[in-house]
Protein backbone atom coordinates (compact mmCIF):
# COMPACT_ATOMS: atom_id res chain seq x y z
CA UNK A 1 0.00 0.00 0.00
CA UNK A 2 1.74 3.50 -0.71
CA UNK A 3 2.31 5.98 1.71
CA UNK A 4 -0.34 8.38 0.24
CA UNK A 5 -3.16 5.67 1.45
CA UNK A 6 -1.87 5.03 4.21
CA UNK A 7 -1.65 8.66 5.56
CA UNK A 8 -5.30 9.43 3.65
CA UNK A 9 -6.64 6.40 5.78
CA UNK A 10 -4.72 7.47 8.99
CA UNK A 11 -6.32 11.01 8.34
CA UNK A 12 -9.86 9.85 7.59
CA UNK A 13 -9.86 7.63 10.89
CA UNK A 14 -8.37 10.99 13.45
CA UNK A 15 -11.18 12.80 11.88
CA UNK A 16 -13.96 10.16 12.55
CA UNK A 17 -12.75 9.50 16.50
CA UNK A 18 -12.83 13.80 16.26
CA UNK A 19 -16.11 13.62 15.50
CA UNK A 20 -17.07 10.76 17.66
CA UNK A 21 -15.71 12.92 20.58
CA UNK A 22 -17.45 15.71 19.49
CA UNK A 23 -20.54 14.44 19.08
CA UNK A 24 -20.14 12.61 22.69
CA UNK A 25 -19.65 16.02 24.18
CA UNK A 26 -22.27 17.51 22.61
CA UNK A 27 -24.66 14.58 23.81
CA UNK A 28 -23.49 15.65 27.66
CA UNK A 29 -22.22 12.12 28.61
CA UNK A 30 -19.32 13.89 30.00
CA UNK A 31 -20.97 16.68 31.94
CA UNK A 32 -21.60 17.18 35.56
CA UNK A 33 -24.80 15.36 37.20
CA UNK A 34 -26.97 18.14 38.67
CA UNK A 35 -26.43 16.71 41.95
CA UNK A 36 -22.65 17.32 41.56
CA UNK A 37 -23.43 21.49 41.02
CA UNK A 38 -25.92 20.64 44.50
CA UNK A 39 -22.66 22.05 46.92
CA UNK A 40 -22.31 25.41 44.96
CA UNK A 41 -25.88 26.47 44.98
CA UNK A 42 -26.23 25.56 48.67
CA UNK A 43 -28.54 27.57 50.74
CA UNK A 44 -30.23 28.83 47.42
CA UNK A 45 -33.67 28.13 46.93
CA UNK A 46 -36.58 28.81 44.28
CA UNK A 47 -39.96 29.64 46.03
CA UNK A 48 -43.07 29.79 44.76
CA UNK A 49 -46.56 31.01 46.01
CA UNK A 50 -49.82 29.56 45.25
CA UNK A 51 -51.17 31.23 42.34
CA UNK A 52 -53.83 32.97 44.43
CA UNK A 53 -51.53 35.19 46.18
CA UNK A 54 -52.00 38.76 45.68
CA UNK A 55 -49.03 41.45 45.71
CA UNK A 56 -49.46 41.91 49.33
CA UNK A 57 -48.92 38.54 50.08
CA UNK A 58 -45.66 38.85 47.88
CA UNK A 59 -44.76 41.65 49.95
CA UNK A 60 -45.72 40.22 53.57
CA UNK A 61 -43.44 36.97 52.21
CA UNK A 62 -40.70 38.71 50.87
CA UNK A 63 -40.69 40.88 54.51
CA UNK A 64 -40.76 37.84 56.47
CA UNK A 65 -37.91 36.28 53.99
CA UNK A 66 -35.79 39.17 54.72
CA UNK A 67 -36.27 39.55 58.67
CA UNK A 68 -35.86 35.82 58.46
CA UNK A 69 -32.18 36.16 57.62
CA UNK A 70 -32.98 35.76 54.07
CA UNK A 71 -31.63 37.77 51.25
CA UNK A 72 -33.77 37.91 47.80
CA UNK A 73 -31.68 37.32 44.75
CA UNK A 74 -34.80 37.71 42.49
CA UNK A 75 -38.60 38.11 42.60
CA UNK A 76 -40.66 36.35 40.07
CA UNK A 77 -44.72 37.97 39.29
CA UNK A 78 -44.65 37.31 35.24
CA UNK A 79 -45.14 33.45 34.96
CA UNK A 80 -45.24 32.44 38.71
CA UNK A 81 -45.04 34.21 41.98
CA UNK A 82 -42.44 33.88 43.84
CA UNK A 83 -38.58 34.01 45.06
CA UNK A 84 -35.00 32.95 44.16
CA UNK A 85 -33.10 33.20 47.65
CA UNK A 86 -30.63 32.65 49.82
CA UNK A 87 -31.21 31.62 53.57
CA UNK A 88 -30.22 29.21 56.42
CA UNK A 89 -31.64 25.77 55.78
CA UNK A 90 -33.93 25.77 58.58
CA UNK A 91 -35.38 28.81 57.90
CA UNK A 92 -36.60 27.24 54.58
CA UNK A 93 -37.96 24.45 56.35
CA UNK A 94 -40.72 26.37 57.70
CA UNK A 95 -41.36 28.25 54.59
CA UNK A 96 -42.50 24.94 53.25
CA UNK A 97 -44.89 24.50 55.52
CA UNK A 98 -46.55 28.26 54.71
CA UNK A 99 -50.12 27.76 53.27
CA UNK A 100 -49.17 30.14 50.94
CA UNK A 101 -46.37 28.27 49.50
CA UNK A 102 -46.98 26.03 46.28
CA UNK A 103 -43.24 24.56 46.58
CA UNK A 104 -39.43 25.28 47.52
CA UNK A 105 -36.89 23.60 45.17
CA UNK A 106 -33.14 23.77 45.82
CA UNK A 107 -32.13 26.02 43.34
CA UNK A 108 -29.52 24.08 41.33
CA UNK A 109 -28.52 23.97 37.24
CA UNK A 110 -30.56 21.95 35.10
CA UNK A 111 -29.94 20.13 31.80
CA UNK A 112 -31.81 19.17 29.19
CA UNK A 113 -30.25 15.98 27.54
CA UNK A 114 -31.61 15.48 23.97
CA UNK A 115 -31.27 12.24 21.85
């Protein structure tokens, strides 16, 4: 076999395991499980209200958040109501069990893995 197929064949086959690589990458087999990213977004938490609160029982949460030792990152009123914060652990564990309160999530990065 000449050297010219040889190195046209050696070529073709770096550029397939490239690909391959790429492709795996781009799939996310290689990334972080969200419960890996769980220690950097510690003591952050997504709440939201029941959709029947009104904007004073935004503000009434949001004041109790705060006096709490809470600290309000954002405040969500387009598409839900509710609160990206941070605060002590057991602070949250009361929130949850506000009648107001629809749920509290740990707020952590999400994926969406496509096939």
């Amino acid at each position: 076999m000449s050297r010219q197929k040889v190195s046209f064949i050696l070529v073709a086959l770096l550029l397939g395991l490239f690909a391959l690589v790429a492709v795996t990458f781009n799939q996310g087999f290689f990334k972080q499980s969200p419960t890996a990213d769980v220690k950097t977004s510690q003591n952050k938490y997504i709440i939201v209200l029941k959709n029947d609160a009104t904007p004073e029982d935004l503000e009434k949460f949001e004041a109790n958040i705060i006096s709490s030792g809470g600290k309000i990152i954002h405040r969500y009123t387009e598409v839900l109501k509710g609160f990206a914060v941070t605060m002590p652990e057991d602070v949250v564990m009361t929130m949850k069990d506000d009648p107001s309160v629809d749920s509290v999530e740990l707020d952590q990065p999400v994926n969406a893995y496509t096939t």
